[in-house]
PDB file of N, CA and C in Angstrom:
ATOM      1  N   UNK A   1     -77.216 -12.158-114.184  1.00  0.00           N
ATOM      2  CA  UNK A   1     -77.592 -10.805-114.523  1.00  0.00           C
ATOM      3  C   UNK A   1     -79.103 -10.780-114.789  1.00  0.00           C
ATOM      4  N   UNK A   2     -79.881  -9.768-114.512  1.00  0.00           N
ATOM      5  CA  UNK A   2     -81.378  -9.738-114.494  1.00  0.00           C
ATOM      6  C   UNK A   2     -81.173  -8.950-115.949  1.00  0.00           C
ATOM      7  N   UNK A   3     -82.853  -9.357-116.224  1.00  0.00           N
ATOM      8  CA  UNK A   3     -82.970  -9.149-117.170  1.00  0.00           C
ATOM      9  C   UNK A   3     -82.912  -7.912-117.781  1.00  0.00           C
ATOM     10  N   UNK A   4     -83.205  -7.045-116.658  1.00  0.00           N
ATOM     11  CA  UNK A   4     -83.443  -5.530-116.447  1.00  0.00           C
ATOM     12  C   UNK A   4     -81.870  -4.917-117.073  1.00  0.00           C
ATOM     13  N   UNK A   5     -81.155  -5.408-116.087  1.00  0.00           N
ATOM     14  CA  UNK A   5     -79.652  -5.151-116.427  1.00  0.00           C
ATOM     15  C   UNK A   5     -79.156  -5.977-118.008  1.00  0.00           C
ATOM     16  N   UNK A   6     -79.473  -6.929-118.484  1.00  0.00           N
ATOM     17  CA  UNK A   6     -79.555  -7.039-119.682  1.00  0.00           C
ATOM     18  C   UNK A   6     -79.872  -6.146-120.527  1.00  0.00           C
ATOM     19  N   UNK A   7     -81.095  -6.017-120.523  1.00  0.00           N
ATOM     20  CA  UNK A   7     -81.228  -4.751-121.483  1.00  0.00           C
ATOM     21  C   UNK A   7     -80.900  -3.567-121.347  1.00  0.00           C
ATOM     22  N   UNK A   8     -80.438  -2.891-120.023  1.00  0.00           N
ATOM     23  CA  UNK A   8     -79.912  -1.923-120.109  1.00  0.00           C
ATOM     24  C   UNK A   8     -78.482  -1.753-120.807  1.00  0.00           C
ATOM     25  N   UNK A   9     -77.923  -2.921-120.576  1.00  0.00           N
ATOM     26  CA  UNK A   9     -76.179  -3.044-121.279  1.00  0.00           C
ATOM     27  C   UNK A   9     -77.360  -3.142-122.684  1.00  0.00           C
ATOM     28  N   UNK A  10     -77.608  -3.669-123.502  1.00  0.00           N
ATOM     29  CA  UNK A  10     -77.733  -4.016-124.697  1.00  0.00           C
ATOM     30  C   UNK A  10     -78.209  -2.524-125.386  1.00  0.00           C
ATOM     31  N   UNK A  11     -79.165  -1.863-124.522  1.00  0.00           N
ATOM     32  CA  UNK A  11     -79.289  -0.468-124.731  1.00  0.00           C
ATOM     33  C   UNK A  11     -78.427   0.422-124.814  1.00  0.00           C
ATOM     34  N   UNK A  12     -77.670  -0.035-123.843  1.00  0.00           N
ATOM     35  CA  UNK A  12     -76.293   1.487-123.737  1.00  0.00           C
ATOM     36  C   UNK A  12     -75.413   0.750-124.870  1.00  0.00           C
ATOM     37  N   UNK A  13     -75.329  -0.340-125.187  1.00  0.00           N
ATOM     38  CA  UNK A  13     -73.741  -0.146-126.134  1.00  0.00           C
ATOM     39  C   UNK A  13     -74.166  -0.481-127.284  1.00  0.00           C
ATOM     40  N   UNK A  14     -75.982   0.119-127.702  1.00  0.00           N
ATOM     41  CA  UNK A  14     -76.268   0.105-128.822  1.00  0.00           C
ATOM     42  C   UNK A  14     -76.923  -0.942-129.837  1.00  0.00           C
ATOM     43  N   UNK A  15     -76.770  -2.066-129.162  1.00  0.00           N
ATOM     44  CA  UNK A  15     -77.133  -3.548-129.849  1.00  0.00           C
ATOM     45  C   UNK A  15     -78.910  -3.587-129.584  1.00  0.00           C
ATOM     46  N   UNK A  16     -79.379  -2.293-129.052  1.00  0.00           N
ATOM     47  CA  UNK A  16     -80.844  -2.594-128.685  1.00  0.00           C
ATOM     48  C   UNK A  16     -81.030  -1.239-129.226  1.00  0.00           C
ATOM     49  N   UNK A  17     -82.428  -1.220-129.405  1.00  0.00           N
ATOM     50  CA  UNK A  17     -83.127   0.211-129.754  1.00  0.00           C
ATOM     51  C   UNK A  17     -82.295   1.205-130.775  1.00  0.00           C
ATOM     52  N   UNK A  18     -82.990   2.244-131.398  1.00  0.00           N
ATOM     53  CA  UNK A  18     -82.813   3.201-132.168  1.00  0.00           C
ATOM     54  C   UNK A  18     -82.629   4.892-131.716  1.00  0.00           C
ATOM     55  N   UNK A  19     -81.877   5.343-131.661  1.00  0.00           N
ATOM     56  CA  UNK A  19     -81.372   6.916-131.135  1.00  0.00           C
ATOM     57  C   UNK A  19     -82.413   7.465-132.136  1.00  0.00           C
ATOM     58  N   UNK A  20     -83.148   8.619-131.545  1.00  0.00           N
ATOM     59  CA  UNK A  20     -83.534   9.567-131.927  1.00  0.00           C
ATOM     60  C   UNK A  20     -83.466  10.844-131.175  1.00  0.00           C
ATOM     61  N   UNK A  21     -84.070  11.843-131.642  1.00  0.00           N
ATOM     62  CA  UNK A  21     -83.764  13.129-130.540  1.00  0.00           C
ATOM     63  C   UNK A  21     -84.086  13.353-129.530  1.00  0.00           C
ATOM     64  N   UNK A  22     -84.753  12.258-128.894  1.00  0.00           N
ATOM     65  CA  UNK A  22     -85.384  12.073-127.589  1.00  0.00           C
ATOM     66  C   UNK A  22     -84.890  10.957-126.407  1.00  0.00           C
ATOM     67  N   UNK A  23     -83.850  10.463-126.978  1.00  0.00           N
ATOM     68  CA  UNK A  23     -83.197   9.345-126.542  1.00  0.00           C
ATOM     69  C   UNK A  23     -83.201   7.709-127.412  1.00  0.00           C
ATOM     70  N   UNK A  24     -83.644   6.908-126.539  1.00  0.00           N
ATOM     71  CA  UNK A  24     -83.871   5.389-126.901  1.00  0.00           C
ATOM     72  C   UNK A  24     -85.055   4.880-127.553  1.00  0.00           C
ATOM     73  N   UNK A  25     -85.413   4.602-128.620  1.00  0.00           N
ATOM     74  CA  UNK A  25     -86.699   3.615-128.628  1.00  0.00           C
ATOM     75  C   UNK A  25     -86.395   2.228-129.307  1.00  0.00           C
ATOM     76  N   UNK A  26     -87.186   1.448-128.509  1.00  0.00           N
ATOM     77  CA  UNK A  26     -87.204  -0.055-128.388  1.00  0.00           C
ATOM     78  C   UNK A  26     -88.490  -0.408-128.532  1.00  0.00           C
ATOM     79  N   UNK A  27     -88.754  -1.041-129.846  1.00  0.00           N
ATOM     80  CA  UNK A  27     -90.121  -1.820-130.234  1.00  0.00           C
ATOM     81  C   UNK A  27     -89.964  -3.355-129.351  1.00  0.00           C
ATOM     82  N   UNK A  28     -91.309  -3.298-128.813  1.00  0.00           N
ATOM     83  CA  UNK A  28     -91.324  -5.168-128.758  1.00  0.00           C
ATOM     84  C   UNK A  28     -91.001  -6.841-129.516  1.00  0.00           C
ATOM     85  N   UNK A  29     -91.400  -5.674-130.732  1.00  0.00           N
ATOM     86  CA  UNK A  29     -90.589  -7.244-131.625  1.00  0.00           C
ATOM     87  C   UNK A  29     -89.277  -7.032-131.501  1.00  0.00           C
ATOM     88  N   UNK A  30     -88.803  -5.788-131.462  1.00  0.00           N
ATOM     89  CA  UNK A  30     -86.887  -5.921-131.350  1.00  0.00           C
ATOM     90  C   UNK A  30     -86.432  -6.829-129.833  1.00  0.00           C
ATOM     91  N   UNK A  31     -87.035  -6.178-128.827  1.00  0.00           N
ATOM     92  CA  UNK A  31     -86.985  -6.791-128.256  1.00  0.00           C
ATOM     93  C   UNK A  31     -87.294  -8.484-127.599  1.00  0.00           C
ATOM     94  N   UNK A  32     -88.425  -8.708-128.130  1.00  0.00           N
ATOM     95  CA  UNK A  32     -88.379 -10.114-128.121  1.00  0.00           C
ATOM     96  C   UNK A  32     -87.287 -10.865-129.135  1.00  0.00           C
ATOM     97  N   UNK A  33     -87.246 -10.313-129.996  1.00  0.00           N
ATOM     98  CA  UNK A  33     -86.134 -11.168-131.155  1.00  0.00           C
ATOM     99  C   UNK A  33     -84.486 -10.672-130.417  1.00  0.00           C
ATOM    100  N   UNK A  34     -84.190  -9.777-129.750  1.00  0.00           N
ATOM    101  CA  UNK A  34     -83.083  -9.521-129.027  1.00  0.00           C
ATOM    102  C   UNK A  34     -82.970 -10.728-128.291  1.00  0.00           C
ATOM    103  N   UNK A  35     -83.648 -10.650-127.148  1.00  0.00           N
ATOM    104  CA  UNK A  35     -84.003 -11.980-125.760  1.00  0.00           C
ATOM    105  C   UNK A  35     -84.493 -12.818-126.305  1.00  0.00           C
ATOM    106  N   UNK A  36     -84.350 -13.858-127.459  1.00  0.00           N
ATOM    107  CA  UNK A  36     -85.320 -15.186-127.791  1.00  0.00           C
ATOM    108  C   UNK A  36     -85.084 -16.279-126.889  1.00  0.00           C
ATOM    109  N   UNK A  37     -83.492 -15.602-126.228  1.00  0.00           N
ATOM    110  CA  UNK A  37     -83.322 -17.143-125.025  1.00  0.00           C
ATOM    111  C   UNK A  37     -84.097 -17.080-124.125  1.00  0.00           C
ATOM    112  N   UNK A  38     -85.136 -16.202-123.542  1.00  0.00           N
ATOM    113  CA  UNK A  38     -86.122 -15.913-122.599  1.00  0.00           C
ATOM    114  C   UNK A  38     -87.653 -16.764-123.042  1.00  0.00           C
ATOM    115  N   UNK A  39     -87.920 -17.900-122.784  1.00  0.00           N
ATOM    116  CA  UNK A  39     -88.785 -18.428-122.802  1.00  0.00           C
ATOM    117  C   UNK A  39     -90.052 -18.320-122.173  1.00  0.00           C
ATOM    118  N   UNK A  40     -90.589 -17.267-121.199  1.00  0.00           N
ATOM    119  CA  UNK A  40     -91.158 -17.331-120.507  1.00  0.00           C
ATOM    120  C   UNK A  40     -91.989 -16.382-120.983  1.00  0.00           C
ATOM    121  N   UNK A  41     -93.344 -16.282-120.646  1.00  0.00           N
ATOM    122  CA  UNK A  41     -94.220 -14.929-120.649  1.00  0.00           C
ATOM    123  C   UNK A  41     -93.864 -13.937-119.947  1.00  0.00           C
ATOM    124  N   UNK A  42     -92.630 -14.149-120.044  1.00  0.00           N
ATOM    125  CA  UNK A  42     -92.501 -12.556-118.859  1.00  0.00           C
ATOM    126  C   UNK A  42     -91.873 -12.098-119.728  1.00  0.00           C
ATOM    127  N   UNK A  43     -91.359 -12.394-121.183  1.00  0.00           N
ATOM    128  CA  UNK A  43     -90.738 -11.288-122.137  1.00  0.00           C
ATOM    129  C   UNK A  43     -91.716 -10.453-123.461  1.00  0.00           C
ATOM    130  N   UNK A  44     -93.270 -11.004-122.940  1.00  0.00           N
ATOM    131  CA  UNK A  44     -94.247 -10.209-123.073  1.00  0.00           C
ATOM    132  C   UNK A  44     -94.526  -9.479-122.203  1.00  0.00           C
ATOM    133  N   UNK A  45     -94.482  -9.576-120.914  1.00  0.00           N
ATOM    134  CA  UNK A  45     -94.863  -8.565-120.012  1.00  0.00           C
ATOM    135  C   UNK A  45     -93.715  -7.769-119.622  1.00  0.00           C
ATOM    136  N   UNK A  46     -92.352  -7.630-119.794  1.00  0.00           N
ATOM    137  CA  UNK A  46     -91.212  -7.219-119.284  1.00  0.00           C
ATOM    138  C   UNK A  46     -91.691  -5.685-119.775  1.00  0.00           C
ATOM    139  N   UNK A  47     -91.777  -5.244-120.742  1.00  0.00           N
ATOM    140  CA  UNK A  47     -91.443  -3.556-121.316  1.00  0.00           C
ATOM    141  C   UNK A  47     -92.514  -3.227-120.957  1.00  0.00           C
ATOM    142  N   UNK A  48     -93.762  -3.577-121.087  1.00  0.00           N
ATOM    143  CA  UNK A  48     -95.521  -2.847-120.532  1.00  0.00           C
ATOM    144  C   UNK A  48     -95.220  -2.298-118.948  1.00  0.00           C
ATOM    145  N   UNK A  49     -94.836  -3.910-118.084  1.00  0.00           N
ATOM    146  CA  UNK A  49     -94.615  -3.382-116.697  1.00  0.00           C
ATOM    147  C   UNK A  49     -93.527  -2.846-115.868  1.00  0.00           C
ATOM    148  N   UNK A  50     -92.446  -2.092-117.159  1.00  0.00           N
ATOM    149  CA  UNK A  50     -91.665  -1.124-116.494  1.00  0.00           C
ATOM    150  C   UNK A  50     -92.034   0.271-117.552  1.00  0.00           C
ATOM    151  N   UNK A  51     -93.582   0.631-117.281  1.00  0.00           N
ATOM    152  CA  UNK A  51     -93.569   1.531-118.188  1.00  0.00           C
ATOM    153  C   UNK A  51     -94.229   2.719-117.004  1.00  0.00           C
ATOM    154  N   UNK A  52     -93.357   3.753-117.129  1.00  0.00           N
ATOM    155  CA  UNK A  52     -93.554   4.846-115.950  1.00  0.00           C
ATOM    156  C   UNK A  52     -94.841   5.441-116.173  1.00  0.00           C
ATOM    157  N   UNK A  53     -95.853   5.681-114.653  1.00  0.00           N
ATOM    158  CA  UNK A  53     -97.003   5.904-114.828  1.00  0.00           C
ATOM    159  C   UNK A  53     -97.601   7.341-115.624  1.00  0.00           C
ATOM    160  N   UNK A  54     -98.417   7.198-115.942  1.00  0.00           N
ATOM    161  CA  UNK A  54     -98.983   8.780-116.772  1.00  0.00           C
ATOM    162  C   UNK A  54     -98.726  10.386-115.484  1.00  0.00           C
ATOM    163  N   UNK A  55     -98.443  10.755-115.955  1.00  0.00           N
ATOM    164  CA  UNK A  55     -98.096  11.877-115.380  1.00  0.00           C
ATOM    165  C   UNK A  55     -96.727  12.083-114.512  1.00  0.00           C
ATOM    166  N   UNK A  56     -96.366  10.985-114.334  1.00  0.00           N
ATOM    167  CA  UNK A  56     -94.701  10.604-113.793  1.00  0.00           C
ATOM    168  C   UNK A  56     -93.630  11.066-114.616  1.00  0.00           C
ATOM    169  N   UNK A  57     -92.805  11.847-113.996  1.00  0.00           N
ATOM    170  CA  UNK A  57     -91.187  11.834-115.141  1.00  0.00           C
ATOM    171  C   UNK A  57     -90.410  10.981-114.531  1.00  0.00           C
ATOM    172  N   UNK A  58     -89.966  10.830-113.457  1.00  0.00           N
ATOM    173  CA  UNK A  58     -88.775  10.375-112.936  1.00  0.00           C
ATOM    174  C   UNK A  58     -88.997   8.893-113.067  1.00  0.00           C
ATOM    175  N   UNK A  59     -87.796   8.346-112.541  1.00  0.00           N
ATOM    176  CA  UNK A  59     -87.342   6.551-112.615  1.00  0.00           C
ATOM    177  C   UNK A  59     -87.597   6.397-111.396  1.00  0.00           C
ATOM    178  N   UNK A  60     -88.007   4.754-111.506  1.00  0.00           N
ATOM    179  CA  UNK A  60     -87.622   4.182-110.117  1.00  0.00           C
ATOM    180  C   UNK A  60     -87.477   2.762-110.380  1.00  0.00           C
ATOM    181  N   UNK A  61     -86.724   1.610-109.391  1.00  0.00           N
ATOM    182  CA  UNK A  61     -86.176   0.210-109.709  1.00  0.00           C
ATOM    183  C   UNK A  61     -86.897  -0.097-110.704  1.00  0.00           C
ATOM    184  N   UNK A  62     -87.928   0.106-110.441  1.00  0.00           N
ATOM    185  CA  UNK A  62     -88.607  -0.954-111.877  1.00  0.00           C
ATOM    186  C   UNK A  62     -89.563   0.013-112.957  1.00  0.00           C
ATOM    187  N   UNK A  63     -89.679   1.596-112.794  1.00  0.00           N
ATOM    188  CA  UNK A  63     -90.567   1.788-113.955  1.00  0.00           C
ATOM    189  C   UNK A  63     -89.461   2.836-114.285  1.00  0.00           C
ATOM    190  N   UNK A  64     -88.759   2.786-116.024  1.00  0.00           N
ATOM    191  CA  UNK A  64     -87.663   3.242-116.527  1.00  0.00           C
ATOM    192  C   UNK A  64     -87.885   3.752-118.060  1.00  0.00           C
ATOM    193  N   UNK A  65     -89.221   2.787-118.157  1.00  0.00           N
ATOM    194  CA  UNK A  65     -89.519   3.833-119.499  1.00  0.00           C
ATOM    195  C   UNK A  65     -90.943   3.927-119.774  1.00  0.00           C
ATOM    196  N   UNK A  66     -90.905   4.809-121.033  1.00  0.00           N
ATOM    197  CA  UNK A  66     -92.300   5.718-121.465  1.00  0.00           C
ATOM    198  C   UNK A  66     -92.686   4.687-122.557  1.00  0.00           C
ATOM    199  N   UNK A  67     -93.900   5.076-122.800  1.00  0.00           N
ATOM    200  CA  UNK A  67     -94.775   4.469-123.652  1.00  0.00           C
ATOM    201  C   UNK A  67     -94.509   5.136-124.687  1.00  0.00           C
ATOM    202  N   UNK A  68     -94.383   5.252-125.774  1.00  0.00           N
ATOM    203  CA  UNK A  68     -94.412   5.971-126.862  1.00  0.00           C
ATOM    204  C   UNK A  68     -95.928   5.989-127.814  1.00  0.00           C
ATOM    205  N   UNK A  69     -96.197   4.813-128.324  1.00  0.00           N
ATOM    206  CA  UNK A  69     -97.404   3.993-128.684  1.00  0.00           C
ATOM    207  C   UNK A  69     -97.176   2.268-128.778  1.00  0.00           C
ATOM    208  N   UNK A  70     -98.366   2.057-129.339  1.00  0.00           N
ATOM    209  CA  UNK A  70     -98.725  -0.017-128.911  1.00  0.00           C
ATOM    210  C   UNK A  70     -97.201  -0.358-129.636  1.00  0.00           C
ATOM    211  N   UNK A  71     -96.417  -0.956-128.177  1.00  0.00           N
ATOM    212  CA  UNK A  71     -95.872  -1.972-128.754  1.00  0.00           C
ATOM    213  C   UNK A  71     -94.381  -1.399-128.818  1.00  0.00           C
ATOM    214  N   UNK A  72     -93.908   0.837-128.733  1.00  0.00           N
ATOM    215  CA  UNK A  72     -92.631   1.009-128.783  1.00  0.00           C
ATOM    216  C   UNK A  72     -92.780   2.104-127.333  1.00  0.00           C
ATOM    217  N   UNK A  73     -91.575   1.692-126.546  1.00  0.00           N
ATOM    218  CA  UNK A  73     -91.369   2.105-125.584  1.00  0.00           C
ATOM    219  C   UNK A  73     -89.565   2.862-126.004  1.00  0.00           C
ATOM    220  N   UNK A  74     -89.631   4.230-124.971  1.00  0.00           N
ATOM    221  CA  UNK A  74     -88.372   5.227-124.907  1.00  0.00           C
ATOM    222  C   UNK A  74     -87.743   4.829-123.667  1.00  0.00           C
ATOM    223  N   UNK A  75     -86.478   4.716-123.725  1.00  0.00           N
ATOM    224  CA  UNK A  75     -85.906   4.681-122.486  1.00  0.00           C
ATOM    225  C   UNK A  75     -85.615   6.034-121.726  1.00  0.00           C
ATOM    226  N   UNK A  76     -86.193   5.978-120.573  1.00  0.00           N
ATOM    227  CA  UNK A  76     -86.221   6.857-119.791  1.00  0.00           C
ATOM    228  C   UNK A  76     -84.019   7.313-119.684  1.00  0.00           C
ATOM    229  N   UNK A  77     -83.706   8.449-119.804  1.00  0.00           N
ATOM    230  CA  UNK A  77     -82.396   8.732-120.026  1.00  0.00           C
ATOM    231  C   UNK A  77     -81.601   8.594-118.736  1.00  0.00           C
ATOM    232  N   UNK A  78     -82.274   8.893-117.564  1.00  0.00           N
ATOM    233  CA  UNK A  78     -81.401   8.557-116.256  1.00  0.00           C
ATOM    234  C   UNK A  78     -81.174   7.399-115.903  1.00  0.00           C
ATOM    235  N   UNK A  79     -82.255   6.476-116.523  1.00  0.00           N
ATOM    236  CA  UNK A  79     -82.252   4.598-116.311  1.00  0.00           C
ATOM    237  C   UNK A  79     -80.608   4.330-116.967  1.00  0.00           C
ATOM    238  N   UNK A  80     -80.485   5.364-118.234  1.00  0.00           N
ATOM    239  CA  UNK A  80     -79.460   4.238-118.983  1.00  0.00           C
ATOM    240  C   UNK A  80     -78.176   5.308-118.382  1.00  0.00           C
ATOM    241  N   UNK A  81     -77.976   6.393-117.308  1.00  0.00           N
ATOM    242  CA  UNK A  81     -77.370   7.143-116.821  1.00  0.00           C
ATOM    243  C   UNK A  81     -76.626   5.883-115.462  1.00  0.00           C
ATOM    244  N   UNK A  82     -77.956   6.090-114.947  1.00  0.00           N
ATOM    245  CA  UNK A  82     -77.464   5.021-113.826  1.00  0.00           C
ATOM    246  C   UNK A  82     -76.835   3.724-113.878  1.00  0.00           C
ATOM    247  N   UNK A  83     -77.264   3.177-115.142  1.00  0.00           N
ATOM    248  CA  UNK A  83     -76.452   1.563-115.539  1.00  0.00           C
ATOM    249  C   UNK A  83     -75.441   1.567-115.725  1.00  0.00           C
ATOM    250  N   UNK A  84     -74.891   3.109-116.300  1.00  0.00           N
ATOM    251  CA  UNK A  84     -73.967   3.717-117.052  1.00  0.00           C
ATOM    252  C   UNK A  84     -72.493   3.586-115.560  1.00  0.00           C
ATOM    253  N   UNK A  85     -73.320   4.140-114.590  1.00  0.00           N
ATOM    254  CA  UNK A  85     -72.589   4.281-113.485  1.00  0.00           C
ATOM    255  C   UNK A  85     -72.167   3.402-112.688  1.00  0.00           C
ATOM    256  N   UNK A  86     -73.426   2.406-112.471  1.00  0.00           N
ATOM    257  CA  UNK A  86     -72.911   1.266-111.860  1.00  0.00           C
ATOM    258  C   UNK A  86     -72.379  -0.006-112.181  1.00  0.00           C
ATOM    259  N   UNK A  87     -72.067   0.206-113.319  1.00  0.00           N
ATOM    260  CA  UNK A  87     -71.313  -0.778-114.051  1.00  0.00           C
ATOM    261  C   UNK A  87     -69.488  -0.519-113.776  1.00  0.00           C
ATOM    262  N   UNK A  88     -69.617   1.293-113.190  1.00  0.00           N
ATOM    263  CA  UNK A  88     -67.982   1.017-112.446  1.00  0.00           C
ATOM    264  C   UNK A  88     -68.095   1.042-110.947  1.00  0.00           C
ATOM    265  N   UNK A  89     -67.111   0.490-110.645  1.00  0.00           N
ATOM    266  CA  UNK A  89     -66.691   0.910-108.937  1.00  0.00           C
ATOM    267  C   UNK A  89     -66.058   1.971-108.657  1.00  0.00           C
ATOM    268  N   UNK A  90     -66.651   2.283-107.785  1.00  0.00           N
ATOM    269  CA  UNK A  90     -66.456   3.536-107.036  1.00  0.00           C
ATOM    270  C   UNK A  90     -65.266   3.628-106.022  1.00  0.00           C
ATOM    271  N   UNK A  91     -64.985   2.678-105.568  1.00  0.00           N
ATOM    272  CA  UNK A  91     -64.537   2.550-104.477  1.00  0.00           C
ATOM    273  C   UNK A  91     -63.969   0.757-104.281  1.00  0.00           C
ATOM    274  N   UNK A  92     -63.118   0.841-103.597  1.00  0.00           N
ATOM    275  CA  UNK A  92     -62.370  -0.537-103.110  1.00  0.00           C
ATOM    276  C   UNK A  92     -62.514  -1.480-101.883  1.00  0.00           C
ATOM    277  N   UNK A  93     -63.549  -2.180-101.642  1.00  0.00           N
ATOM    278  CA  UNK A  93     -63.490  -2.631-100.413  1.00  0.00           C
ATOM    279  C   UNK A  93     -62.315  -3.048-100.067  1.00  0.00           C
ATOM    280  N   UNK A  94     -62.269  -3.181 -98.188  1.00  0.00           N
ATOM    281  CA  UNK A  94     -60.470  -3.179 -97.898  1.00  0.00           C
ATOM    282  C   UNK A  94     -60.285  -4.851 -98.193  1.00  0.00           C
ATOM    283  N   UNK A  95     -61.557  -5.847 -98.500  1.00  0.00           N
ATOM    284  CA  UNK A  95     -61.232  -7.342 -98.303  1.00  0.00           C
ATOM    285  C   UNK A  95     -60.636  -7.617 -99.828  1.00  0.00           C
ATOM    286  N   UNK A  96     -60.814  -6.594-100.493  1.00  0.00           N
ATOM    287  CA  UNK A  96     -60.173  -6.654-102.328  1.00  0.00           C
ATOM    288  C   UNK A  96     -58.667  -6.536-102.217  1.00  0.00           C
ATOM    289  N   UNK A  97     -58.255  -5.338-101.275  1.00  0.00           N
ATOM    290  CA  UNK A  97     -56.865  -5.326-101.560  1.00  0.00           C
ATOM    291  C   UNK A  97     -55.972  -6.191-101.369  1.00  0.00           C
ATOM    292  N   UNK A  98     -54.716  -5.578-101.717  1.00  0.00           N
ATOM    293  CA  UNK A  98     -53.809  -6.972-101.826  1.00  0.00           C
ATOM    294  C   UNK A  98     -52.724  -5.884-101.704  1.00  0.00           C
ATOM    295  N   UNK A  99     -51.206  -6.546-101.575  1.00  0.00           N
ATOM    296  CA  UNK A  99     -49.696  -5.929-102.216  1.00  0.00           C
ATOM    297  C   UNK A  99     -48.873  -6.253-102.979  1.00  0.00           C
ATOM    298  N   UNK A 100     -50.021  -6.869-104.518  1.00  0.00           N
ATOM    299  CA  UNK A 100     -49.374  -7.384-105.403  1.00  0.00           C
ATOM    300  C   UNK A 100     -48.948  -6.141-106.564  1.00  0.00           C
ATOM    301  N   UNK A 101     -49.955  -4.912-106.561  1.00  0.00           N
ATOM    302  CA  UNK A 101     -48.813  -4.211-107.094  1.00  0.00           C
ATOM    303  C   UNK A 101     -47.722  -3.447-106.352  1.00  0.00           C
ATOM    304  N   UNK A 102     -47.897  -3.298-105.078  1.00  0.00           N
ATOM    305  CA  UNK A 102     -47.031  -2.960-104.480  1.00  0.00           C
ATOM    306  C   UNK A 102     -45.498  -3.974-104.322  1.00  0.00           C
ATOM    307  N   UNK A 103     -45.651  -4.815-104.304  1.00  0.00           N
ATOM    308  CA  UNK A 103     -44.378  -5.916-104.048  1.00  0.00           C
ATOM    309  C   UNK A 103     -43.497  -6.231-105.420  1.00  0.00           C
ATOM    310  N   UNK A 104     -43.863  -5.523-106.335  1.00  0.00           N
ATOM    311  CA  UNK A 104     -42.563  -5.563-107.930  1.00  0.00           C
ATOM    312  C   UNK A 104     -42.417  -3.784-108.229  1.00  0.00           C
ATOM    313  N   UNK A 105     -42.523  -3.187-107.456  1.00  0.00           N
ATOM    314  CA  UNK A 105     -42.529  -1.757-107.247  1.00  0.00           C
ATOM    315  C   UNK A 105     -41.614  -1.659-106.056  1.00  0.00           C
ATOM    316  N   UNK A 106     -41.397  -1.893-105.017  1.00  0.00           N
ATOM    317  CA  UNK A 106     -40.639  -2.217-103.816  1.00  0.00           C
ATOM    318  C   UNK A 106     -39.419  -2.884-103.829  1.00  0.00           C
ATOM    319  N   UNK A 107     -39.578  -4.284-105.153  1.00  0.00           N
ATOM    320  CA  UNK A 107     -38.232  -4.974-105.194  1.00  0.00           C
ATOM    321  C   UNK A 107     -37.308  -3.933-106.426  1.00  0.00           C
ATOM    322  N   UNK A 108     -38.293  -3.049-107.294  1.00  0.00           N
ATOM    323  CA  UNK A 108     -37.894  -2.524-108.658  1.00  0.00           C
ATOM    324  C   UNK A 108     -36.473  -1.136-107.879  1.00  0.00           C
ATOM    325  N   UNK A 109     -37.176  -0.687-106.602  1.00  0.00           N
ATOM    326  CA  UNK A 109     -36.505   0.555-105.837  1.00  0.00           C
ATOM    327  C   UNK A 109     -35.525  -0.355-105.522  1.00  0.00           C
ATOM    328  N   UNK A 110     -35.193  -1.287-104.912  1.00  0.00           N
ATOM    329  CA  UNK A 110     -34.121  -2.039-104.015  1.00  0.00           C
ATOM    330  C   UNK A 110     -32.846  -2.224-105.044  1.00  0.00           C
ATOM    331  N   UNK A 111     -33.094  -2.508-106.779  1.00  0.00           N
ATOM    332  CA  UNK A 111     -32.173  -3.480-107.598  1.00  0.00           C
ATOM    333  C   UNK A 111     -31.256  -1.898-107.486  1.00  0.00           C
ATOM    334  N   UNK A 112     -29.685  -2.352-107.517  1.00  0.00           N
ATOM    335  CA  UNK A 112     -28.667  -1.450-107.887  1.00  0.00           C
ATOM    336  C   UNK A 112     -28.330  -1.718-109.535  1.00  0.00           C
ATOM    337  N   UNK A 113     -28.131  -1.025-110.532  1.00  0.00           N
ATOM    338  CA  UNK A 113     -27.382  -0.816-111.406  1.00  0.00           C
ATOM    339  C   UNK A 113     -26.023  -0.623-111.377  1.00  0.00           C
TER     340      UNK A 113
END
């Protein structure tokens, strides 16, 4: 799982950032002390360089939130919309199916009483 998608689950089910009337905010120290298993300088640079450009509203793969001031960033609300979504399936590829619930449903019609 990327890291991106990390924090978006940790965001949506609450274990990250603070609700206010504007959505999400997530300070950097929360966040670094969230991810401490992330060793790398990239969990200093992770929240700066997904921060949507000045005059931008909308999302895109990688810029999902606002700056608020040094150091607390808002989650952009469609970022945690979309994680929201693709975390279910939509749909069944045909190489998933099977007729395992079908085959104790089939023998259940056959039994006589």
């Amino acid at each position: 799982m990327t890291l991106k998608n990390r924090f978006l689950e940790a965001v949506s089910s609450g274990e990250l950032g603070e609700v206010d009337d504007f959505g999400v905010v997530v300070s950097l120290k929360e966040f670094k002390s969230y991810f401490k298993d992330v060793k790398t300088d990239y969990i200093n640079s992770f929240l700066p360089a997904a921060v949507i450009e000045t005059g931008q509203h909308s999302t895109t793969h990688t810029k999902y939130l606002f700056r608020v001031r040094k150091g607390v960033y808002r989650v952009h609300p469609d970022a945690l919309e979309e994680h929201r979504i693709e975390g279910y399936t939509t749909h069944m590829p045909l190489s998933e199916l099977n007729n395992k619930v079908e085959e104790p449903f089939i023998r259940y019609l056959n039994y006589s009483y």
